[in-house]
N, C-alpha and C. Protein backbone atom coordinates (compact mmCIF):
# COMPACT_ATOMS: atom_id res chain seq x y z
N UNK A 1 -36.22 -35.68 17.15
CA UNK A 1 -35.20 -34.83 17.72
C UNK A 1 -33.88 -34.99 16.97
N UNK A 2 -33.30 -36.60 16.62
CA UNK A 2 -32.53 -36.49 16.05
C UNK A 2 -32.49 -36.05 14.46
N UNK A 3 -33.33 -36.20 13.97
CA UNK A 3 -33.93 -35.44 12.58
C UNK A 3 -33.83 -34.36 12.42
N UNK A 4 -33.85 -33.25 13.66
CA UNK A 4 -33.86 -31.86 13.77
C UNK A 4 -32.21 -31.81 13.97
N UNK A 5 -31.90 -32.28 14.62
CA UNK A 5 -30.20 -32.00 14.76
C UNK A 5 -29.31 -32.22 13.78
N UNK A 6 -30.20 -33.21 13.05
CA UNK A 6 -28.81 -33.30 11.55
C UNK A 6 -29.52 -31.93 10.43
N UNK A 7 -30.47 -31.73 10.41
CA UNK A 7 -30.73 -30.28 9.63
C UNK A 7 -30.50 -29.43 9.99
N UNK A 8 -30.05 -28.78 11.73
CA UNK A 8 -29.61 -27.98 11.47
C UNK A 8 -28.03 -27.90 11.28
N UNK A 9 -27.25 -29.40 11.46
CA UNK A 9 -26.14 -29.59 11.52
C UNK A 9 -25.51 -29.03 10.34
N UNK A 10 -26.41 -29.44 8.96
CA UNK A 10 -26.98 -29.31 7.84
C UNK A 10 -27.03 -27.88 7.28
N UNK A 11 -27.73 -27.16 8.05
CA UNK A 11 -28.02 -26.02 7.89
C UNK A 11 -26.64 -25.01 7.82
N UNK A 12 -26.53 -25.31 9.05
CA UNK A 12 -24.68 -24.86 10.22
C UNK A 12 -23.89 -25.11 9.14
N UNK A 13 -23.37 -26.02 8.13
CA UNK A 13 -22.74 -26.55 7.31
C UNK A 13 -22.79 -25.43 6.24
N UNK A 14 -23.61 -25.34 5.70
CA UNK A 14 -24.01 -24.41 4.10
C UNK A 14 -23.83 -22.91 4.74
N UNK A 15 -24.35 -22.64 5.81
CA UNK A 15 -23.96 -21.21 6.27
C UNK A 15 -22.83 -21.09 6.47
N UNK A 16 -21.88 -22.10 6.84
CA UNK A 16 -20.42 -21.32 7.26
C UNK A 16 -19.55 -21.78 5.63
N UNK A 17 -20.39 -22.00 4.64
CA UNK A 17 -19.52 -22.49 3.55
C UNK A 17 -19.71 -21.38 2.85
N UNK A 18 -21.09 -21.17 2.63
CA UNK A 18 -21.59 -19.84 2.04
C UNK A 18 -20.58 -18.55 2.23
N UNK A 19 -20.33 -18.46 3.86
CA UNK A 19 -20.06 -17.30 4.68
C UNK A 19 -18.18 -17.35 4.07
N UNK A 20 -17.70 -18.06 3.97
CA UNK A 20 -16.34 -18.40 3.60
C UNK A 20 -16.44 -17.97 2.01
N UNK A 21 -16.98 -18.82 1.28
CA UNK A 21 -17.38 -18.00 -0.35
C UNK A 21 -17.72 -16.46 -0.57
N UNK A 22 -18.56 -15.75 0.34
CA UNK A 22 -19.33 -14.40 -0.02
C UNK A 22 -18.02 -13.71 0.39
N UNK A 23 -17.96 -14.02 1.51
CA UNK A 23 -17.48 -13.08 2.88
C UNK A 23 -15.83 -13.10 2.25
N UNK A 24 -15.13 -13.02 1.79
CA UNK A 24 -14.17 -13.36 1.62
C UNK A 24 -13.47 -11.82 0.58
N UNK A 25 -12.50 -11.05 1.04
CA UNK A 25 -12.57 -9.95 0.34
C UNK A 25 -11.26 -10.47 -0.85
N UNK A 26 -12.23 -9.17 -2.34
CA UNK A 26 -12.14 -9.43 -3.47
C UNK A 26 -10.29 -9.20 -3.65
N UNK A 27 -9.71 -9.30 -4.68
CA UNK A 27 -8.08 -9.12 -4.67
C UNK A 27 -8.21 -8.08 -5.08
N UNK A 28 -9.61 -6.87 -5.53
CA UNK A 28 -9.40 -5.51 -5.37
C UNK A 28 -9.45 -5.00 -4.12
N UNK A 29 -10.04 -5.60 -3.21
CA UNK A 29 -10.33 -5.27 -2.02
C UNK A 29 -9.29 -5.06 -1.24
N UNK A 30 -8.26 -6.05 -1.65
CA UNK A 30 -6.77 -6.61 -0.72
C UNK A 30 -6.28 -5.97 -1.58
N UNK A 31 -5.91 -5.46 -3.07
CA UNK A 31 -4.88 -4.11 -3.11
C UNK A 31 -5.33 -2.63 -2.78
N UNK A 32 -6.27 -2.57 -2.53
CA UNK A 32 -7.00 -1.26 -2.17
C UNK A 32 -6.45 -0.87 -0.95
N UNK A 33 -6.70 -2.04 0.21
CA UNK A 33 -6.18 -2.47 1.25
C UNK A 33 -4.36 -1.84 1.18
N UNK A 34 -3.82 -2.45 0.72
CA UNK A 34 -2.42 -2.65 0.59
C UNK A 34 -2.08 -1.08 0.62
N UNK A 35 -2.92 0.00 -0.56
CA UNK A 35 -2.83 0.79 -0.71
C UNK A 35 -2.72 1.76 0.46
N UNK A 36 -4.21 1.72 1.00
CA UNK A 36 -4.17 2.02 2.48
C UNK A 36 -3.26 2.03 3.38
N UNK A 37 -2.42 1.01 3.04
CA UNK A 37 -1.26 0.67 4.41
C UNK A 37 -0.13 1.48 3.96
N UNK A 38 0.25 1.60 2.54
CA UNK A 38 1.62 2.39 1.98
C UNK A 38 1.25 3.93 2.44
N UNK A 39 0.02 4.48 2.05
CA UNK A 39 -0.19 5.86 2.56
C UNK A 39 0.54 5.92 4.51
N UNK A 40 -0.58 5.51 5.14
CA UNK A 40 0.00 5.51 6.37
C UNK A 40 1.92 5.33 6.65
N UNK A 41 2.17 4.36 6.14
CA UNK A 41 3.10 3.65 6.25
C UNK A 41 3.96 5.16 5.86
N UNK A 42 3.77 5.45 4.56
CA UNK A 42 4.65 6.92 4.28
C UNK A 42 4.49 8.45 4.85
N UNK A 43 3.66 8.14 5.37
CA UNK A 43 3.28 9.37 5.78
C UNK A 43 3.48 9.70 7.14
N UNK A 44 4.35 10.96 7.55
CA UNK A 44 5.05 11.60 8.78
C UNK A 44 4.39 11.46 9.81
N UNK A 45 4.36 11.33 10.71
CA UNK A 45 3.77 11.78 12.53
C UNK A 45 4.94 12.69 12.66
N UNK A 46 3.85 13.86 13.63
CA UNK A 46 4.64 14.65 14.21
C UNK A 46 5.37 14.20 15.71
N UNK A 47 6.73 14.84 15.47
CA UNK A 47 8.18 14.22 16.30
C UNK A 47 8.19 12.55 15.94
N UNK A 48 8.13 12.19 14.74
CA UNK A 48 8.54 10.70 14.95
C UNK A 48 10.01 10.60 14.83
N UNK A 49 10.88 9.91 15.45
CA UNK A 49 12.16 10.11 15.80
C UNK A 49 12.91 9.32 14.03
N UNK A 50 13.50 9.85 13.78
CA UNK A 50 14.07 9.31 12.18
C UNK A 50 14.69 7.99 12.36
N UNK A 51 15.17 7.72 13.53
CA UNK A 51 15.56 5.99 13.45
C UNK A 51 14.40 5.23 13.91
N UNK A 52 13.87 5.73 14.56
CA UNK A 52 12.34 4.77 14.71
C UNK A 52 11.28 4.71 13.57
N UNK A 53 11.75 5.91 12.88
CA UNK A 53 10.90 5.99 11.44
C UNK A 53 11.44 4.82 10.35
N UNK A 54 13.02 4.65 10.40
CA UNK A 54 13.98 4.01 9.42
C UNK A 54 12.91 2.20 9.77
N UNK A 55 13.16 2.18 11.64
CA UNK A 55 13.26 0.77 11.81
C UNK A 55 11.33 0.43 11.31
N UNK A 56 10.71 1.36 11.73
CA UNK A 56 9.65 1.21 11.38
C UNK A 56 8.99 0.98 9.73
N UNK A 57 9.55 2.04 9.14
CA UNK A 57 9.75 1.82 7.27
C UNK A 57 9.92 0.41 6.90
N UNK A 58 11.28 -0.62 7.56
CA UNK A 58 11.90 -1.56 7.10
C UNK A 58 10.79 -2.47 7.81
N UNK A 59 10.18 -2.43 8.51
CA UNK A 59 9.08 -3.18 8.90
C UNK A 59 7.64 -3.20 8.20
N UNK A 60 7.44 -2.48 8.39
CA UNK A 60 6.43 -2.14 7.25
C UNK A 60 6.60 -2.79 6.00
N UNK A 61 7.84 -2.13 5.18
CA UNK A 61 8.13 -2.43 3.63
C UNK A 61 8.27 -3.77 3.83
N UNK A 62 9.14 -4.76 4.27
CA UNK A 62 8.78 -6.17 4.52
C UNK A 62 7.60 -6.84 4.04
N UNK A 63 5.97 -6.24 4.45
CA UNK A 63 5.01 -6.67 4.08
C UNK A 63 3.88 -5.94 2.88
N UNK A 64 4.72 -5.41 2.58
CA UNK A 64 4.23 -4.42 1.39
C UNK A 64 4.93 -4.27 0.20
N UNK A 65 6.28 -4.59 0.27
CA UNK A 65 7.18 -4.84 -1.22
C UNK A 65 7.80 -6.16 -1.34
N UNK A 66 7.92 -6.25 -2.88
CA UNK A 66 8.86 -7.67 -3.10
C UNK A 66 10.32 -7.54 -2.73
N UNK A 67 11.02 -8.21 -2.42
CA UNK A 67 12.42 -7.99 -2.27
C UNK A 67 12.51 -7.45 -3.12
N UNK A 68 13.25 -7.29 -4.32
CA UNK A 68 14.00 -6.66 -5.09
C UNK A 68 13.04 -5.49 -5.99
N UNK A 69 11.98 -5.31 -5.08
CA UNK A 69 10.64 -3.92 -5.90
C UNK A 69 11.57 -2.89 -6.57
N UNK A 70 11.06 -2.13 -7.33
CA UNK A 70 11.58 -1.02 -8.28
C UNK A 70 10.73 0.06 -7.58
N UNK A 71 11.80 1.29 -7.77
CA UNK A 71 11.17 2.46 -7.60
C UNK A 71 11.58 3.67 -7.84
N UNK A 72 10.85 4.55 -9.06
CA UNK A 72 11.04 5.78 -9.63
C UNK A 72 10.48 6.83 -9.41
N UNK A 73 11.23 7.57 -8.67
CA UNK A 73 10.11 8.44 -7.93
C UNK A 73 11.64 9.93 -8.34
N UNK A 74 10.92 10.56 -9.93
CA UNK A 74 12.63 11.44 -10.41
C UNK A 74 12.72 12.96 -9.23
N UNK A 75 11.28 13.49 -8.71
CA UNK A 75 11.77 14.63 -7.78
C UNK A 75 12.47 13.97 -6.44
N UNK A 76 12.62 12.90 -6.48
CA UNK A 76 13.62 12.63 -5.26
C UNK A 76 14.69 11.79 -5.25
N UNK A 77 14.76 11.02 -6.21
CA UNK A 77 16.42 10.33 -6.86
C UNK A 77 16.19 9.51 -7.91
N UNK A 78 16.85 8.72 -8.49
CA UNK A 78 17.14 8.07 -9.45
C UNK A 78 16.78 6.70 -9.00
N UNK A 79 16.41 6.07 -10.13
CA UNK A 79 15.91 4.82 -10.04
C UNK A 79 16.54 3.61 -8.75
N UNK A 80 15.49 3.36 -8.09
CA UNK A 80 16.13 2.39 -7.08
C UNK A 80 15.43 0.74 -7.26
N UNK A 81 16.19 0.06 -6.34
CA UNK A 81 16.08 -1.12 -6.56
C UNK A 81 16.09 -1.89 -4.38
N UNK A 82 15.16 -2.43 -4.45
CA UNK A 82 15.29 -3.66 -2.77
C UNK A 82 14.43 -2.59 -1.82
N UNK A 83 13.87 -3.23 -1.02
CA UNK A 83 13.28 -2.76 0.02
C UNK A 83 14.14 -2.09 0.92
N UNK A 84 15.18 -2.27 1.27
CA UNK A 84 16.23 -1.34 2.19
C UNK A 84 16.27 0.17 1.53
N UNK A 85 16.74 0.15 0.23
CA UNK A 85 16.87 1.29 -0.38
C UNK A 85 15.81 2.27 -0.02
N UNK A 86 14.38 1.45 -0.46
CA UNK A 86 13.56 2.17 -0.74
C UNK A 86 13.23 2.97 0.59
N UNK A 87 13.57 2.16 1.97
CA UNK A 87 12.97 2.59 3.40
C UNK A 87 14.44 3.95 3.40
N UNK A 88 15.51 3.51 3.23
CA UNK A 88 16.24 4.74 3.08
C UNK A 88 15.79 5.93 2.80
N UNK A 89 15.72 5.85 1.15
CA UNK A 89 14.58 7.36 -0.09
C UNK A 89 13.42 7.63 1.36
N UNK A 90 13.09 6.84 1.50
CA UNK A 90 11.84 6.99 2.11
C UNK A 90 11.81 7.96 3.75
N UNK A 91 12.69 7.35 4.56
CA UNK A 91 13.49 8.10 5.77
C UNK A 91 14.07 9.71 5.56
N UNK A 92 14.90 9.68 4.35
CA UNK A 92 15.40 11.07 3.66
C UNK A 92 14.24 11.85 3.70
N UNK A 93 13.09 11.45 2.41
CA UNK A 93 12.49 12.29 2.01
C UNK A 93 12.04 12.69 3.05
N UNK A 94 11.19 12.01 3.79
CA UNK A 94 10.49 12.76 4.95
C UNK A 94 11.16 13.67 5.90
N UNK A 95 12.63 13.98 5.73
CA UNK A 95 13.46 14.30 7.16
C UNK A 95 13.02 16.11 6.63
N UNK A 96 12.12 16.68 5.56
CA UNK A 96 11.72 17.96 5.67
C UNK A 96 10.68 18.63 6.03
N UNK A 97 9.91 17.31 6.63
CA UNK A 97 8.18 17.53 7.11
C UNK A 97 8.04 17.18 8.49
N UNK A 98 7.36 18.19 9.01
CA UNK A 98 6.99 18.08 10.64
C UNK A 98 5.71 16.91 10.89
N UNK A 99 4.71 17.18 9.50
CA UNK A 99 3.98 15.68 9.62
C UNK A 99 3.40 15.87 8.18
N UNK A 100 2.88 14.74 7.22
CA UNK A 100 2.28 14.06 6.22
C UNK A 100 1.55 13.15 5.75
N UNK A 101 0.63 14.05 5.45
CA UNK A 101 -0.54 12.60 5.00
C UNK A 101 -0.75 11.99 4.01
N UNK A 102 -0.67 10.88 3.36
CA UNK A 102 -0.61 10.12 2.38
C UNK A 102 -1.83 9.39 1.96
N UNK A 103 -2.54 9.85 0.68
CA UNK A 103 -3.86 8.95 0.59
C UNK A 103 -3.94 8.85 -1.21
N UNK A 104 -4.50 7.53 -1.31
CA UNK A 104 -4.52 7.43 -2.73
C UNK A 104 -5.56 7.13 -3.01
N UNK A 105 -6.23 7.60 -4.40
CA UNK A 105 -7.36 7.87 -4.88
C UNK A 105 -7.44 7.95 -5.97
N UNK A 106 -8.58 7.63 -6.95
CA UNK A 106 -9.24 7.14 -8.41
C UNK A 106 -8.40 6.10 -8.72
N UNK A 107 -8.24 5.17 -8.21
CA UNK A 107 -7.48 3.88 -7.88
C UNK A 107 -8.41 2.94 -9.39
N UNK A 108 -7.50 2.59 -10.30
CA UNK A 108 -7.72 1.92 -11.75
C UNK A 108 -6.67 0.57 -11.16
N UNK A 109 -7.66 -0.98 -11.03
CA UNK A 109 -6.83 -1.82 -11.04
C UNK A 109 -7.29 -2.63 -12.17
N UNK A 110 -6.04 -3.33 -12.81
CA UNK A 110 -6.31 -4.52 -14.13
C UNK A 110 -5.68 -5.24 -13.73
N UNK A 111 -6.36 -6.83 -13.16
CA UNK A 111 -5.78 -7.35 -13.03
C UNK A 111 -5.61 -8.84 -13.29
N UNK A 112 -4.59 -9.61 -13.38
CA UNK A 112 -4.04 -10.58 -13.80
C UNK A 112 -4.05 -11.96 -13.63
N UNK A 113 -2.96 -12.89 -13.86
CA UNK A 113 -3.05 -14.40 -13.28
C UNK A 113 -2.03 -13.93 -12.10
N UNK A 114 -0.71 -13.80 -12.33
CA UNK A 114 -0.19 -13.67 -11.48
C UNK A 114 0.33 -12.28 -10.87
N UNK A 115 -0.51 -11.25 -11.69
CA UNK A 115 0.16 -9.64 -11.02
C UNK A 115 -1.29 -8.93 -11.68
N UNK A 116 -0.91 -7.64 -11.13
CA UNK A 116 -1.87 -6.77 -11.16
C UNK A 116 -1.14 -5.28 -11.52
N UNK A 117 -1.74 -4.37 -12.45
CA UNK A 117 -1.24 -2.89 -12.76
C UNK A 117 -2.27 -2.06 -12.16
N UNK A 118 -1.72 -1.22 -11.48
CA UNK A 118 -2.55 -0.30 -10.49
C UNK A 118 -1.95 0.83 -11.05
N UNK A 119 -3.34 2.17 -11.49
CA UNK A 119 -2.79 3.16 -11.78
C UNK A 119 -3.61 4.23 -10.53
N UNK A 120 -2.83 4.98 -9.76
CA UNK A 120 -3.86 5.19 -9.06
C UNK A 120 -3.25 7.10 -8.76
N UNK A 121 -3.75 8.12 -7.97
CA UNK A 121 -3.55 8.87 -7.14
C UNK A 121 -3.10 9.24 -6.24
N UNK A 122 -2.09 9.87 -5.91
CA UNK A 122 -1.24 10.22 -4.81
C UNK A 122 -1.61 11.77 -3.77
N UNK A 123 -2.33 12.15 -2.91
CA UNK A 123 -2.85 13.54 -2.66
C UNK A 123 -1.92 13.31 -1.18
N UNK A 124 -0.73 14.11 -1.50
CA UNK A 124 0.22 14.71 -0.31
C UNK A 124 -0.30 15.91 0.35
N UNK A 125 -0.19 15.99 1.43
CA UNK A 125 -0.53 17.10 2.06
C UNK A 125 0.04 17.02 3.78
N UNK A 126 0.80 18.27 4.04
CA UNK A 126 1.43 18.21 4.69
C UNK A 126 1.85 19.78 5.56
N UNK A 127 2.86 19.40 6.68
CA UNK A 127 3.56 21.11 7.03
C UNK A 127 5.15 20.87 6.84
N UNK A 128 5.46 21.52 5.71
CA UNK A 128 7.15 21.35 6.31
C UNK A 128 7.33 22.00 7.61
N UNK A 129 8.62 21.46 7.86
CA UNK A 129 9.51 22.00 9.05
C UNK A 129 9.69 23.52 8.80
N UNK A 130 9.79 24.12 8.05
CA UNK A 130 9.86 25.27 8.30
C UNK A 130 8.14 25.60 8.47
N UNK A 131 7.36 25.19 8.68
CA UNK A 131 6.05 25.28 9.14
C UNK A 131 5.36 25.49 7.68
N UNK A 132 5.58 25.75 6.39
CA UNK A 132 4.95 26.09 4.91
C UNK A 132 3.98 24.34 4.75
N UNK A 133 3.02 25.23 4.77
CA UNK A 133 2.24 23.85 4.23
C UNK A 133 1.93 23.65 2.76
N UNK A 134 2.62 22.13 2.75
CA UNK A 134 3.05 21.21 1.14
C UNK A 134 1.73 21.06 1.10
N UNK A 135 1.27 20.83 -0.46
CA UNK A 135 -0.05 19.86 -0.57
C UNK A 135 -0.25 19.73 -2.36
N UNK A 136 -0.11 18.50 -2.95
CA UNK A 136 -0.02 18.61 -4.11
C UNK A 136 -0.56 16.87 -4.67
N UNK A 137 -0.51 16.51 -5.83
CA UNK A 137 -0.79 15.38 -6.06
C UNK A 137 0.26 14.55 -6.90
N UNK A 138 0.34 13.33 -7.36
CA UNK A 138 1.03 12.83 -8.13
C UNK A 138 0.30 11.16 -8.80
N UNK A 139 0.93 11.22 -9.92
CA UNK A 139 0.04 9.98 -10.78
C UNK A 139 1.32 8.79 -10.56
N UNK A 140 0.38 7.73 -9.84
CA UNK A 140 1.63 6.73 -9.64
C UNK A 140 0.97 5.39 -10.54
N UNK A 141 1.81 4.68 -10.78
CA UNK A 141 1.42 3.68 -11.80
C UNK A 141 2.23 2.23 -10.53
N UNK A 142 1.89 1.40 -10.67
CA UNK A 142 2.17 0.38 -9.59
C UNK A 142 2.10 -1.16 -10.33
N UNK A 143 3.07 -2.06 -9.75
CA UNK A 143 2.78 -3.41 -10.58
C UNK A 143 2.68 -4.29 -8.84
N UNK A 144 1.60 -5.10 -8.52
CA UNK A 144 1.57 -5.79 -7.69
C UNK A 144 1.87 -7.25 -8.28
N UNK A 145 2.79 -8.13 -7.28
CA UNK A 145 3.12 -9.47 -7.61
C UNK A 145 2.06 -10.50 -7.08
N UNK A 146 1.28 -11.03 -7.56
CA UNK A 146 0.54 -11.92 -6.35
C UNK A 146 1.51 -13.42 -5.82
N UNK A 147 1.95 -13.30 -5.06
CA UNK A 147 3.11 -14.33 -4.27
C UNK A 147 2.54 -14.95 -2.73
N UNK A 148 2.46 -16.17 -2.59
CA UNK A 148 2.24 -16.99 -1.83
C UNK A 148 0.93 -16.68 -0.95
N UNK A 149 -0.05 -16.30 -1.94
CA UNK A 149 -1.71 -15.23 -1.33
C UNK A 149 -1.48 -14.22 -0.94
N UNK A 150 -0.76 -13.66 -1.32
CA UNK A 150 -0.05 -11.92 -0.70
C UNK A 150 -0.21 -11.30 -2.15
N UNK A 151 -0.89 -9.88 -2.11
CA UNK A 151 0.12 -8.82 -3.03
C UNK A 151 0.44 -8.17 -2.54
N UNK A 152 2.04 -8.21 -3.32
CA UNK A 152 3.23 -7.14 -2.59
C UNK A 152 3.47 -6.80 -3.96
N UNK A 153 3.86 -5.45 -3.47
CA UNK A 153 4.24 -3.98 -4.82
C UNK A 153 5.44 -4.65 -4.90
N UNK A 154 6.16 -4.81 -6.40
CA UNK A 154 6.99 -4.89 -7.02
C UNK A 154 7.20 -3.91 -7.94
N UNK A 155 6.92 -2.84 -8.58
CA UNK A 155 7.19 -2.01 -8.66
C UNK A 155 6.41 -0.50 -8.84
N UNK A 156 7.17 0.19 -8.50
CA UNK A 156 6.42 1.57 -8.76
C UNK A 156 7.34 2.54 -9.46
N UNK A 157 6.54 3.81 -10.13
CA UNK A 157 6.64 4.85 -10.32
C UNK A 157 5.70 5.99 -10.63
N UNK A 158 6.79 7.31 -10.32
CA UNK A 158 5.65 8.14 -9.68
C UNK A 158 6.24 9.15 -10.32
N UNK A 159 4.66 10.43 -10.96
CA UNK A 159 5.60 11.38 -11.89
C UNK A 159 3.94 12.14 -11.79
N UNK A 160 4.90 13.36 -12.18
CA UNK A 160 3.92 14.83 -11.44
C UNK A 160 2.73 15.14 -12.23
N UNK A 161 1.57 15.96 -11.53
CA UNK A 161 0.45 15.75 -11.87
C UNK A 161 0.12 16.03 -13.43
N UNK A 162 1.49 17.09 -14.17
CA UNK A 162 1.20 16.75 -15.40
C UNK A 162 1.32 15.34 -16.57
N UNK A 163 1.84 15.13 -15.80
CA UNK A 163 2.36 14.18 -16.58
C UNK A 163 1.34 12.15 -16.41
N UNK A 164 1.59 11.53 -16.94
CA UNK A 164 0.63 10.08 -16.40
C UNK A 164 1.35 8.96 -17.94
């Protein structure tokens, strides 16, 4: 009996070591992930109130950018710099859409010791406020930092579908 209890003790052991090794998602998996969260994160609900959008942005961006991230995004301003800024650009832009969906796709990651270059897809689609429905794409190029088991975007830029 006690022979049986240390094998499967044994057993119990290699399965939850195994399960920790396999099971464990890849650091494409976790910027893919990340990706996922910036779409949502940017993208409108209808009636979301613009200061609950601001406080919500700055919450969000917290766990999704480096402090001092870069961001070039030329149809909507000039080069910025810090997570505040960016939840700002970010609050603006949206103040012309009743709601927006944000999803990124053919997602190219290379990645690094300590960062990663993500070139990936941007497919906007949306209703402005005057009810005209937006819907277009954009080629964004992305640098993730890997910092304290986190990747957080440190920088981006973003430029129209002719262009890459």
């Amino acid at each position: 009996m006690k022979r049986a209890l240390v094998w499967f003790g044994l057993a119990l052991g290699l399965a939850l070591v195994a399960y920790a090794v396999f099971a464990r998602k890849t650091d494409e998996e976790l910027i893919q992930e990340r990706l996922a969260r910036l779409g949502r994160s940017i993208g409108v609900a209808t009636g979301e109130n613009p200061i609950t959008r601001a406080a919500r942005l700055n919450r969000d961006f917290s766990d999704l950018f480096t402090q001092e991230a870069s961001v070039s995004i030329p149809e909507l301003s000039g080069p910025i710099r810090g997570r505040r800024e960016l939840a700002a650009l970010a609050t603006r832009a949206a103040a012309g859409f009743h709601n927006l969906d944000v999803a990124f796709t053919g997602t190219i990651i290379d990645l690094g010791n300590a960062g990663a270059d993500v070139r990936t897809t941007a497919t906007l689609s949306g209703v402005r406020s005057d009810s005209d429905i937006d819907e277009g794409t954009r080629h964004v190029s992305l640098r993730f930092a890997h910092t304290d088991g986190d990747w957080l975007i440190d920088s981006v830029s973003v430029s129209s579908e002719g262009n890459r």
